[in-house]
C-alpha atoms as a PDB file:
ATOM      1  CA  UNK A   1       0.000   0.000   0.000  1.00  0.00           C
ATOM      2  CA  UNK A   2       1.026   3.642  -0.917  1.00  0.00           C
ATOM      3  CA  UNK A   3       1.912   6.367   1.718  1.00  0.00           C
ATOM      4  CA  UNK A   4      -0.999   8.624   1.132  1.00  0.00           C
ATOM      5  CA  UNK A   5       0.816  11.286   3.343  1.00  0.00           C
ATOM      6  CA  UNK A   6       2.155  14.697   1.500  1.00  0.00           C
ATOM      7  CA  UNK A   7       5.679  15.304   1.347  1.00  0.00           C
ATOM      8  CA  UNK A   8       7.251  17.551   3.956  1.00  0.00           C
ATOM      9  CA  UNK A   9       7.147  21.596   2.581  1.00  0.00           C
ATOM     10  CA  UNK A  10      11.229  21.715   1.400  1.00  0.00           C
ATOM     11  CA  UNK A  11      11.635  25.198   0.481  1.00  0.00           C
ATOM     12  CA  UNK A  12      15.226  25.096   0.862  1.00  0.00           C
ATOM     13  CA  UNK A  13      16.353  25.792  -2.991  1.00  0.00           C
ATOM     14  CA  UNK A  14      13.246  28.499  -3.728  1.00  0.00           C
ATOM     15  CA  UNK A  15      15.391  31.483  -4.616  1.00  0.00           C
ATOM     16  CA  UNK A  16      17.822  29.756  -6.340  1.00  0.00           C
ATOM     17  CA  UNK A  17      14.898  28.173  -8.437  1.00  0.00           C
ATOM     18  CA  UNK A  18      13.685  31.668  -9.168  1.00  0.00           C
ATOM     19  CA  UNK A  19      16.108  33.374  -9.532  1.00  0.00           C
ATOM     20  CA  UNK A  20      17.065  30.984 -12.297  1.00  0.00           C
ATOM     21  CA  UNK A  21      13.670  31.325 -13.727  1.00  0.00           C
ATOM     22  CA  UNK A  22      13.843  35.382 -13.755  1.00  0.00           C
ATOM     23  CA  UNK A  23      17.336  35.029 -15.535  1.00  0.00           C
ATOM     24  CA  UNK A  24      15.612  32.463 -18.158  1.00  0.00           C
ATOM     25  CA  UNK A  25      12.823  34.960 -18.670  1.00  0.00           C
ATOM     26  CA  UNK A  26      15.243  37.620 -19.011  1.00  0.00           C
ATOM     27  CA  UNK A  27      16.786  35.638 -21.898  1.00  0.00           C
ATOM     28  CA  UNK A  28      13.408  35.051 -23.390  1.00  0.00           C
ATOM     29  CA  UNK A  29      12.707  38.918 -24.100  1.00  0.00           C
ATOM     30  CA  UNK A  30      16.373  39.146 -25.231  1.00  0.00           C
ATOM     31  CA  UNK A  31      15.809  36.716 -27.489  1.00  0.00           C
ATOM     32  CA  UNK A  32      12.373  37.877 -29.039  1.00  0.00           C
ATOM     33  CA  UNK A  33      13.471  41.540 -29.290  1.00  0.00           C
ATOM     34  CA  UNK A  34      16.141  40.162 -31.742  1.00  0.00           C
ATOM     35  CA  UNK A  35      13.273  38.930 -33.325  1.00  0.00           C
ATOM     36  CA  UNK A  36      11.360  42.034 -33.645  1.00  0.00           C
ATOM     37  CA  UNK A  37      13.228  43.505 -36.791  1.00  0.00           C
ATOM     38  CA  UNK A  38      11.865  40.586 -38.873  1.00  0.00           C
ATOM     39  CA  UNK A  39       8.430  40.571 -38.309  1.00  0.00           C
ATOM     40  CA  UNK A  40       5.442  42.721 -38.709  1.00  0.00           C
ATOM     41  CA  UNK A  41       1.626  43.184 -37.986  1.00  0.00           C
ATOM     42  CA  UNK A  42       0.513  40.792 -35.642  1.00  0.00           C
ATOM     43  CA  UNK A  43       3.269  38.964 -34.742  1.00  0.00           C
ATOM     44  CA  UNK A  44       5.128  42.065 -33.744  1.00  0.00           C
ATOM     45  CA  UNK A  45       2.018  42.755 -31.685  1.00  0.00           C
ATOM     46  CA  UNK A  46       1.918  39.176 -29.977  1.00  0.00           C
ATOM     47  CA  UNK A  47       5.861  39.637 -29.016  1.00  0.00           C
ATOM     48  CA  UNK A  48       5.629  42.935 -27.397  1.00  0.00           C
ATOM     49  CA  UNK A  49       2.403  41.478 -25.639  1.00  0.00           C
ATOM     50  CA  UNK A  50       4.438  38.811 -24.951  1.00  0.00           C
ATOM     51  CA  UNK A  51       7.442  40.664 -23.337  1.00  0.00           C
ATOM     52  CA  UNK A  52       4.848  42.915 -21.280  1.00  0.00           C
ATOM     53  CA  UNK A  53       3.121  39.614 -19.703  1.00  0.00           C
ATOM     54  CA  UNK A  54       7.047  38.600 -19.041  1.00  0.00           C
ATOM     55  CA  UNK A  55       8.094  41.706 -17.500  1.00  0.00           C
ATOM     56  CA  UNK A  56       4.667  41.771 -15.472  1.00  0.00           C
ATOM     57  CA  UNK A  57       5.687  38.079 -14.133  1.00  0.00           C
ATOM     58  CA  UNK A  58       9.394  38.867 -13.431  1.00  0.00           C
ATOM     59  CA  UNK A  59       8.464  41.645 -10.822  1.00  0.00           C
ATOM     60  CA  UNK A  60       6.212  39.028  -9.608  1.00  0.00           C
ATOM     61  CA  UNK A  61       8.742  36.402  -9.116  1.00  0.00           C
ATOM     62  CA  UNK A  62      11.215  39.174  -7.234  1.00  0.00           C
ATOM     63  CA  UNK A  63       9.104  39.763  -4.734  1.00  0.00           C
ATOM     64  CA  UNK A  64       8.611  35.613  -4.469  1.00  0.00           C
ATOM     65  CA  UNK A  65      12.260  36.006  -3.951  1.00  0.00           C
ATOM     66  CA  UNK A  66      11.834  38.472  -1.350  1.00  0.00           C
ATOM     67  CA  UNK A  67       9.416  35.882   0.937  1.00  0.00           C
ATOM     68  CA  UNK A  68      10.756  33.252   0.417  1.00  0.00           C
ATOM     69  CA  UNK A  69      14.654  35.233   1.400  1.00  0.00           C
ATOM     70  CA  UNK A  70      12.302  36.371   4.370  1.00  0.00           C
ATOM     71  CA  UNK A  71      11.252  33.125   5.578  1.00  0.00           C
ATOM     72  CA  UNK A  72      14.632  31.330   4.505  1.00  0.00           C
ATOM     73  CA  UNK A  73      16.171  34.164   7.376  1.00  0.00           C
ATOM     74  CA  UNK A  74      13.094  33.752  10.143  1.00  0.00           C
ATOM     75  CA  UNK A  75      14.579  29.422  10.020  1.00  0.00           C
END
């Protein structure tokens, strides 16, 4: 029979995880600005779209940083 019991909250590597994800997202809009020059219309539209959802979730995941730096500090 399976242990039906969740796993114990390890929140040990968090920052490191998102801070790894900010620096991937970072590298995303690099990448798709390069991008920009060779498109038009709609597509150009969807990128920049894109890159503003991206920005919008990188200040999110900063201040994920920030809790989780807080509650890494209160252990």
């Amino acid at each position: 029979m399976s242990d039906k019991r969740p796993k114990p909250d390890d929140r040990s590597d968090n920052v490191e995880k998102l801070q790894q994800m900010v620096h991937d997202t970072i590298e995303n809009i690099h990448a798709s600005e390069e991008t920009l020059s060779n498109v038009t219309g709609d597509e150009k539209e969807q990128i920049l779209a894109k890159n503003r959802r991206r920005k919008e979730a990188i200040k999110g995941m900063r201040e994920e940083i920030k809790d989780e730096y807080r509650h890494d500090q209160q252990q």
